[in-house]
C-alpha atoms as a PDB file:
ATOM      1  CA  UNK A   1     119.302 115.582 182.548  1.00  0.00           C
ATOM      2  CA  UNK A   2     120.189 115.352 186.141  1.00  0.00           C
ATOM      3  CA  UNK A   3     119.267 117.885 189.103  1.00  0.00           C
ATOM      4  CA  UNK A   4     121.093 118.430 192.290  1.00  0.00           C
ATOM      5  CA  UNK A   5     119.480 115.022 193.723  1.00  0.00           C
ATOM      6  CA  UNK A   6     120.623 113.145 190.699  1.00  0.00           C
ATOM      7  CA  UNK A   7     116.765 113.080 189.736  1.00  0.00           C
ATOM      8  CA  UNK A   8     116.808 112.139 185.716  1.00  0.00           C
ATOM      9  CA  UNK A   9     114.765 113.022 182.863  1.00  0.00           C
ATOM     10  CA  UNK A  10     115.491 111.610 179.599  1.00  0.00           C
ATOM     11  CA  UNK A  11     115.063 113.245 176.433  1.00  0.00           C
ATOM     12  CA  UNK A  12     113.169 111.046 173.751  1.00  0.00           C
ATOM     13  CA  UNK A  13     115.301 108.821 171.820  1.00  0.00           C
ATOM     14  CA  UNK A  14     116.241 109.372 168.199  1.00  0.00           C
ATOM     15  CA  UNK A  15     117.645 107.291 165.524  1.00  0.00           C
ATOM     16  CA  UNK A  16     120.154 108.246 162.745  1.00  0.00           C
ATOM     17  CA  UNK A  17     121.244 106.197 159.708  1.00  0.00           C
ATOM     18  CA  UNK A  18     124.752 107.217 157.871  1.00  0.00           C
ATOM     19  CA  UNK A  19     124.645 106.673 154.146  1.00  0.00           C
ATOM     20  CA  UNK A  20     127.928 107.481 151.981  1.00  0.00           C
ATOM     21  CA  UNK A  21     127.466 105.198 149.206  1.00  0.00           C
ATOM     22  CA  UNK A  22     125.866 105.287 145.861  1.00  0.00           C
ATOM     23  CA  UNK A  23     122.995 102.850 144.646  1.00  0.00           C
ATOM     24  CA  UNK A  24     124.133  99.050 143.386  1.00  0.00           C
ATOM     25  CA  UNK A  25     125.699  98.780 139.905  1.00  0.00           C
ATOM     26  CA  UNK A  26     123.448  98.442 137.720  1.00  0.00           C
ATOM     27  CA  UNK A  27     123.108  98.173 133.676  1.00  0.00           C
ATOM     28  CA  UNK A  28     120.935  99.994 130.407  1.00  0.00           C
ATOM     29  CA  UNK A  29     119.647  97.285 128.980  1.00  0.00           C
ATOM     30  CA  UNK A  30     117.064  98.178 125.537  1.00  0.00           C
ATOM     31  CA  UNK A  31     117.781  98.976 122.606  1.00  0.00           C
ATOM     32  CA  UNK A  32     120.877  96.746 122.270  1.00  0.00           C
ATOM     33  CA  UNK A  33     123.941  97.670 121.072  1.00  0.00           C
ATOM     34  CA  UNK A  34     123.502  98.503 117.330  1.00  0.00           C
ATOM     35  CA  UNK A  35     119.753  98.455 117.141  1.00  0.00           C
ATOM     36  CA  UNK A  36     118.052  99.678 114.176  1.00  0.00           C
ATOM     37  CA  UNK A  37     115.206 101.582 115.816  1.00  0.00           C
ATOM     38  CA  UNK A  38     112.230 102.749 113.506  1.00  0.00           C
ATOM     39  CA  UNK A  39     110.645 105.224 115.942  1.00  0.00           C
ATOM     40  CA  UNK A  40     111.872 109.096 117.133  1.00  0.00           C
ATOM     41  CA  UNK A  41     111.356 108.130 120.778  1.00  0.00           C
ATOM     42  CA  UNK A  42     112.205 104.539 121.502  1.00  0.00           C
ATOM     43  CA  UNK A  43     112.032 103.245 125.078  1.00  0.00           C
ATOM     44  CA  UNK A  44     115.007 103.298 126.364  1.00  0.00           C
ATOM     45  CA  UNK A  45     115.350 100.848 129.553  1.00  0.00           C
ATOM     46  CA  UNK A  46     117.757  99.548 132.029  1.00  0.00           C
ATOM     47  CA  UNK A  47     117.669  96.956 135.450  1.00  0.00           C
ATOM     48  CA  UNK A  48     116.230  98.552 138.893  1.00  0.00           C
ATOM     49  CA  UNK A  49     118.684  99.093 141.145  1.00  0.00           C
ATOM     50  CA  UNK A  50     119.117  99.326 145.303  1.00  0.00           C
ATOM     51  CA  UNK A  51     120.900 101.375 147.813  1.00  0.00           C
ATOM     52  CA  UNK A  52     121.725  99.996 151.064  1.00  0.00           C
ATOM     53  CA  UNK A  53     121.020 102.630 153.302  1.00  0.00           C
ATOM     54  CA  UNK A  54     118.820 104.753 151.846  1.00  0.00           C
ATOM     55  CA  UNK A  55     116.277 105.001 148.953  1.00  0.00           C
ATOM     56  CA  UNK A  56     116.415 105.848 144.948  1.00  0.00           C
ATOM     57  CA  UNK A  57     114.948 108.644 144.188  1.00  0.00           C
ATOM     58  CA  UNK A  58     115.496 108.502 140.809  1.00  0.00           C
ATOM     59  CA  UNK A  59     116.930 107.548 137.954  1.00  0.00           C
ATOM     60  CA  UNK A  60     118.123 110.583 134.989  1.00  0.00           C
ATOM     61  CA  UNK A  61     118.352 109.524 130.956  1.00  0.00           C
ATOM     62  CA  UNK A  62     121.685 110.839 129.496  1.00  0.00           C
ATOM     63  CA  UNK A  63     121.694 111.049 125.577  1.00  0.00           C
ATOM     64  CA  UNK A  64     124.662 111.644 123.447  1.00  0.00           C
ATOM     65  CA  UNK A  65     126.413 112.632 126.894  1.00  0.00           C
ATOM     66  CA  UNK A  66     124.112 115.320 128.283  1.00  0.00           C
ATOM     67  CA  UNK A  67     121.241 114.881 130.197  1.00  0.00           C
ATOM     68  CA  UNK A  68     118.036 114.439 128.525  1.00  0.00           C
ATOM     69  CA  UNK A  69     115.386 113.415 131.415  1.00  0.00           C
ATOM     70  CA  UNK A  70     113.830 111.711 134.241  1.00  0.00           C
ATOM     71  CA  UNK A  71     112.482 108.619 135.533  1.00  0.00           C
ATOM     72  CA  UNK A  72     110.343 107.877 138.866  1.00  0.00           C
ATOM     73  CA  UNK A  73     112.337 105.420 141.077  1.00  0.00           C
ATOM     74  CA  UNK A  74     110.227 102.453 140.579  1.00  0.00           C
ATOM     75  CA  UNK A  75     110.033 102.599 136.223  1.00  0.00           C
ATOM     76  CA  UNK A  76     112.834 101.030 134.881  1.00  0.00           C
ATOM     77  CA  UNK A  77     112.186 102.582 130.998  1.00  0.00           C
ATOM     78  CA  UNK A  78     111.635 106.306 129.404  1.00  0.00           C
ATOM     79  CA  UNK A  79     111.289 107.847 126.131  1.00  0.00           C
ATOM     80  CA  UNK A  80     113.824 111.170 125.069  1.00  0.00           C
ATOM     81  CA  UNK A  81     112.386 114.020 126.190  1.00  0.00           C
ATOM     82  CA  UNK A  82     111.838 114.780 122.545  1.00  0.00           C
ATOM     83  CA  UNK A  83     112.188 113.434 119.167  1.00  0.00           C
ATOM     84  CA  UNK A  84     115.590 112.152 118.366  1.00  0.00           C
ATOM     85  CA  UNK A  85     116.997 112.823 115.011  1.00  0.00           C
ATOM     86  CA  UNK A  86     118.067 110.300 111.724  1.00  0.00           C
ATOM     87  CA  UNK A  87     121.086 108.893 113.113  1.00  0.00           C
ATOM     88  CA  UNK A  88     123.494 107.628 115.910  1.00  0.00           C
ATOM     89  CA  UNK A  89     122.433 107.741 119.140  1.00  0.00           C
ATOM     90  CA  UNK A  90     123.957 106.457 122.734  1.00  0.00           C
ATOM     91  CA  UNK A  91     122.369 106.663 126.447  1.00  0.00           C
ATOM     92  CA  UNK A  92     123.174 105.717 129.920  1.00  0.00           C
ATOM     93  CA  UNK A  93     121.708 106.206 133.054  1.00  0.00           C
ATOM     94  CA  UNK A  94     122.625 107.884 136.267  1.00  0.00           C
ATOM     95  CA  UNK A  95     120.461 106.445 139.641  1.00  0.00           C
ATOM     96  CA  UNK A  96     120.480 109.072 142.236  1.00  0.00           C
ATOM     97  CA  UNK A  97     119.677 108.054 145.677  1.00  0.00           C
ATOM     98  CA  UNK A  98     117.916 110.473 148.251  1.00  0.00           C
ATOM     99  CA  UNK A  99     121.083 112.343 149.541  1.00  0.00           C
ATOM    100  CA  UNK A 100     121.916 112.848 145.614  1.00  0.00           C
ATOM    101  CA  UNK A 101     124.976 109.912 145.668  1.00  0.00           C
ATOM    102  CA  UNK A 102     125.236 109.062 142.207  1.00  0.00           C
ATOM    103  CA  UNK A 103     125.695 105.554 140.542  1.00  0.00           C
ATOM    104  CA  UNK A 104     126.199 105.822 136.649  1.00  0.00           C
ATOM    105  CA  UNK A 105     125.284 102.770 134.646  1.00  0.00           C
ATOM    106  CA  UNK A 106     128.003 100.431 134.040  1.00  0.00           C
ATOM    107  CA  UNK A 107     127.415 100.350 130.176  1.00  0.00           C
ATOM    108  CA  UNK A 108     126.434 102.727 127.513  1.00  0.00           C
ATOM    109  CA  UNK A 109     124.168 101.441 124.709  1.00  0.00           C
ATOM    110  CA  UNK A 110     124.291 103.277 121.030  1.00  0.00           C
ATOM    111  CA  UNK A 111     121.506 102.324 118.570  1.00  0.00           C
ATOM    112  CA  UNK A 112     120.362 104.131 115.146  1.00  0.00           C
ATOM    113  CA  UNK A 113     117.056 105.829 114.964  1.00  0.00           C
ATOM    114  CA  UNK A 114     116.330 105.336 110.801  1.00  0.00           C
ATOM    115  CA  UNK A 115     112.965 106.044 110.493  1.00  0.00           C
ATOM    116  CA  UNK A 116     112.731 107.180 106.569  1.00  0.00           C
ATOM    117  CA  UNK A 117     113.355 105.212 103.487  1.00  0.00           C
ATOM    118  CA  UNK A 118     116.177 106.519 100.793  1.00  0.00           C
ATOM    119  CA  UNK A 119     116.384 109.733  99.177  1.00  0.00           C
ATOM    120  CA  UNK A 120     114.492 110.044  95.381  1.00  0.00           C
ATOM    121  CA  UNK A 121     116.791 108.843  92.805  1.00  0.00           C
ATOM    122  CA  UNK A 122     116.384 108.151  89.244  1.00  0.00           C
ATOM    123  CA  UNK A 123     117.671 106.102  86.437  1.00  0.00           C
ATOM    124  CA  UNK A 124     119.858 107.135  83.661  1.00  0.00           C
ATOM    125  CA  UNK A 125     120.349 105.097  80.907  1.00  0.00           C
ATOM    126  CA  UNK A 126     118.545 103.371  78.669  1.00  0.00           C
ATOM    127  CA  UNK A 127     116.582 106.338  78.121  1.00  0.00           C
ATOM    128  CA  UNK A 128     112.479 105.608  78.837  1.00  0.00           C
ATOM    129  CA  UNK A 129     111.653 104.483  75.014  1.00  0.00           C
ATOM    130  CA  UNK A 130     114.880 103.974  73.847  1.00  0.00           C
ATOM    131  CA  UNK A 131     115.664 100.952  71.660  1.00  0.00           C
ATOM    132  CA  UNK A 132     119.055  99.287  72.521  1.00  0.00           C
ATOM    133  CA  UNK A 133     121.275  98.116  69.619  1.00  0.00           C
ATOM    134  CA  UNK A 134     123.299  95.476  72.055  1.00  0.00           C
ATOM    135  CA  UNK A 135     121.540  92.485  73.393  1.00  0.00           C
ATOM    136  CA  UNK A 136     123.754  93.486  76.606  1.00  0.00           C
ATOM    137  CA  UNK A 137     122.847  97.289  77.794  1.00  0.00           C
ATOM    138  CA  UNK A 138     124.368  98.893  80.705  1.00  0.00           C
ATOM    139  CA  UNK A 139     121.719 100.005  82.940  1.00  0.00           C
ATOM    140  CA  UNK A 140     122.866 103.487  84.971  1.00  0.00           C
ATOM    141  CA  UNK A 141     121.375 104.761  87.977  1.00  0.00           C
ATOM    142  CA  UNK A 142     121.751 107.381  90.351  1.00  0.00           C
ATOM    143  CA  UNK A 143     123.365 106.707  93.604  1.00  0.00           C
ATOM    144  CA  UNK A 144     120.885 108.443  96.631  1.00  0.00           C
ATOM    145  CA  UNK A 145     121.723 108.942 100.447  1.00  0.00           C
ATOM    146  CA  UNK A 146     119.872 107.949 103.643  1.00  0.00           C
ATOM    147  CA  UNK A 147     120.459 109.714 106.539  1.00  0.00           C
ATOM    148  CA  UNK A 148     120.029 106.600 109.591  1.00  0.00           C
ATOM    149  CA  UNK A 149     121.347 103.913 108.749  1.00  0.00           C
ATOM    150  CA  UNK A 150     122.623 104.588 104.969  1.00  0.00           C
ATOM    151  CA  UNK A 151     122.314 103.042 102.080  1.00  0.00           C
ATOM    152  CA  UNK A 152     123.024  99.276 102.249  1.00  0.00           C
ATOM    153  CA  UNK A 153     122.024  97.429  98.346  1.00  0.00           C
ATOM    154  CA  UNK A 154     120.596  98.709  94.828  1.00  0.00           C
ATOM    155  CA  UNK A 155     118.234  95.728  93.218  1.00  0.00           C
ATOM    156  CA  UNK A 156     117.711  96.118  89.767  1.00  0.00           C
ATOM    157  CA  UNK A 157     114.417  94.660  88.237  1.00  0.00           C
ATOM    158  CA  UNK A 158     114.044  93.681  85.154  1.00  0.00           C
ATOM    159  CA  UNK A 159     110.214  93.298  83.558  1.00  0.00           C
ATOM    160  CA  UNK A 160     108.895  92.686  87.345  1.00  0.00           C
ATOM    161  CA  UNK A 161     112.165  90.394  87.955  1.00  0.00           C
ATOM    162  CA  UNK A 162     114.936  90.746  90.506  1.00  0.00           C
ATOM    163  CA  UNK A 163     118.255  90.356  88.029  1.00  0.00           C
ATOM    164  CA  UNK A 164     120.964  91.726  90.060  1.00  0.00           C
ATOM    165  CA  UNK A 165     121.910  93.197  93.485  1.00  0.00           C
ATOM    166  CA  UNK A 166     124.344  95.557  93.932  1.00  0.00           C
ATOM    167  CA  UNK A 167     126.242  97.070  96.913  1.00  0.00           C
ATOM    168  CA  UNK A 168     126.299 100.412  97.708  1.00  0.00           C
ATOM    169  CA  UNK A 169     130.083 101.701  97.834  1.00  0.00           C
ATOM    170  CA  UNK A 170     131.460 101.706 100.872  1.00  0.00           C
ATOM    171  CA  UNK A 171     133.982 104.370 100.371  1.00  0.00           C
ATOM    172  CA  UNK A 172     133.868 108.309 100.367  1.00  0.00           C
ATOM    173  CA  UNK A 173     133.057 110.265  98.594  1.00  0.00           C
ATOM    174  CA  UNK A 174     130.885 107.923  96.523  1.00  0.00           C
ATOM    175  CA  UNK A 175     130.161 107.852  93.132  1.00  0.00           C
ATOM    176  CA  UNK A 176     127.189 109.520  91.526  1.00  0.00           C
ATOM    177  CA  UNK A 177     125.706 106.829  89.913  1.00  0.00           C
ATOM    178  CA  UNK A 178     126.369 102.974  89.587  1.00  0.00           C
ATOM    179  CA  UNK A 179     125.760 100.633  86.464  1.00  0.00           C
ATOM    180  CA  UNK A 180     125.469  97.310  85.720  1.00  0.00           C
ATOM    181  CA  UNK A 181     125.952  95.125  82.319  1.00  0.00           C
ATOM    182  CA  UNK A 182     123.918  91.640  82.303  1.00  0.00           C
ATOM    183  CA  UNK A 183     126.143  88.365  81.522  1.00  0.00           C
ATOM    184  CA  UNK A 184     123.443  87.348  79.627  1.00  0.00           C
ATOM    185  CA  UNK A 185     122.019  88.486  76.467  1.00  0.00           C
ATOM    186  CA  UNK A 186     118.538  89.729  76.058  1.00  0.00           C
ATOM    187  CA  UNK A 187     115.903  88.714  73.686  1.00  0.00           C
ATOM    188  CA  UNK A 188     114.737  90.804  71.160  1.00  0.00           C
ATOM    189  CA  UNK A 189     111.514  92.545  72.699  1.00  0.00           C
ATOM    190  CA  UNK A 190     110.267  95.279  75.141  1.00  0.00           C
ATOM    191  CA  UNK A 191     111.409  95.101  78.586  1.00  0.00           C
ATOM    192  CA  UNK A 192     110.600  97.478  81.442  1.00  0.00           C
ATOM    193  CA  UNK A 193     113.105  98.324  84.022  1.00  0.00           C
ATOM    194  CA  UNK A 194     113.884 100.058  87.905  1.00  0.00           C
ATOM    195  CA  UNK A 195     115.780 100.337  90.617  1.00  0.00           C
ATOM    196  CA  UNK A 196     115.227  99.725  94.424  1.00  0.00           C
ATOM    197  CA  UNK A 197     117.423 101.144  97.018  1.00  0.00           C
ATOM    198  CA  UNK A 198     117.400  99.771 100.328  1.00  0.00           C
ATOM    199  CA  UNK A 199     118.992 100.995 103.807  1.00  0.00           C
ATOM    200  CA  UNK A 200     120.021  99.136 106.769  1.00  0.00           C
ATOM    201  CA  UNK A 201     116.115  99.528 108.418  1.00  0.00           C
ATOM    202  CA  UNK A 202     114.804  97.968 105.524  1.00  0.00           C
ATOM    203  CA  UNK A 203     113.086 100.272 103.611  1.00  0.00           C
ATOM    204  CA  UNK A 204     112.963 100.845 100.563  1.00  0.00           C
ATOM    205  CA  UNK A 205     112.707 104.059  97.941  1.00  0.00           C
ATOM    206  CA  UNK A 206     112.083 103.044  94.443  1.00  0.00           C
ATOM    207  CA  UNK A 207     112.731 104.572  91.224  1.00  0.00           C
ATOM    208  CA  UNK A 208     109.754 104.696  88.519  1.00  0.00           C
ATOM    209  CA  UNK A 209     110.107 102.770  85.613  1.00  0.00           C
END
């Protein structure tokens, strides 16, 4: 500021930064693509990312397309807001910087949450005490359903012996039970039989013999 005898004051100096750019690229990392997870609220995790002229502020967890919740700017991993359900499941991650531009993650990641075994299912033929008059039965089972990752295999045990294992169809709609003849004939005696039905997690739901 300047008076009549050019005398000057100067006002203090301040600085200014522009900033019209999002954070860095950056990519969701855990679970991989396909994962089996066995939990309802798996970590979900992705890299750290920068901005170059401002800060994160922080990063927000999208699942199945809408936005689930929030992460501190410095934690690169967060759990769903709440329990997921049996099934597919796909995130990404927006990173927010302080004036709220936006960088979303350059990949999505879908997993399966499959946390419980098979459905019950029984067996249907023999009959529990029945005496077979072929040295070849058909053993008949009930198909069941699993609501994460589905049914993958049927074993069949025979007297505490794995004898055959069996696919689950994979067509629609399936079949309501499945049955299977041996190749080989069976000795005259008493035999005890069930079935095992496994999913893609693993586990396992068993029929009772």
């Amino acid at each position: 500021a300047y008076d009549k005898l050019n005398n000057v004051t100067n006002s203090p100096v301040w600085k200014m930064r522009t900033d019209l750019n999002p954070p860095a690229p950056f990519e969701v990392t855990t679970p991989v693509e396909g994962a089996v997870v066995k939990e309802k609220t798996p970590q979900m995790c992705w890299n750290l990312t920068t901005d170059s002229r401002s800060n994160v502020a922080h990063y927000l967890l999208y699942m199945n397309d809408q936005y689930n919740t929030a992460q501190y700017p410095n934690q690169n991993c967060q759990t769903p807001r709440q329990a997921l359900d049996e099934g597919n499941h796909c995130f990404y991650v927006k990173a927010q910087d302080e004036l709220r531009h936006e960088r979303v993650s350059t990949n999505t990641r879908c997993f399966v949450v499959d946390t419980l075994p098979p459905e019950d299912f029984g067996l249907i033929s023999p009959n529990d005490g029945e005496t077979s008059c072929t040295a070849r039965p058909e053993f008949c089972w009930e198909t069941t359903n699993d609501a994460g990752t589905g049914v993958q295999r049927y074993e069949i045990w025979l007297s505490g012996n794995l004898v055959h294992v069996e696919p689950a169809p994979d067509y629609f709609p399936q079949p309501d039970h499945l049955c299977w003849q041996s190749d080989a004939p069976l000795n005259n005696g008493m035999y005890s039989w069930f079935v095992k039905a496994i999913d893609g997690a693993n586990s396992v739901t068993q029929t009772t013999t």
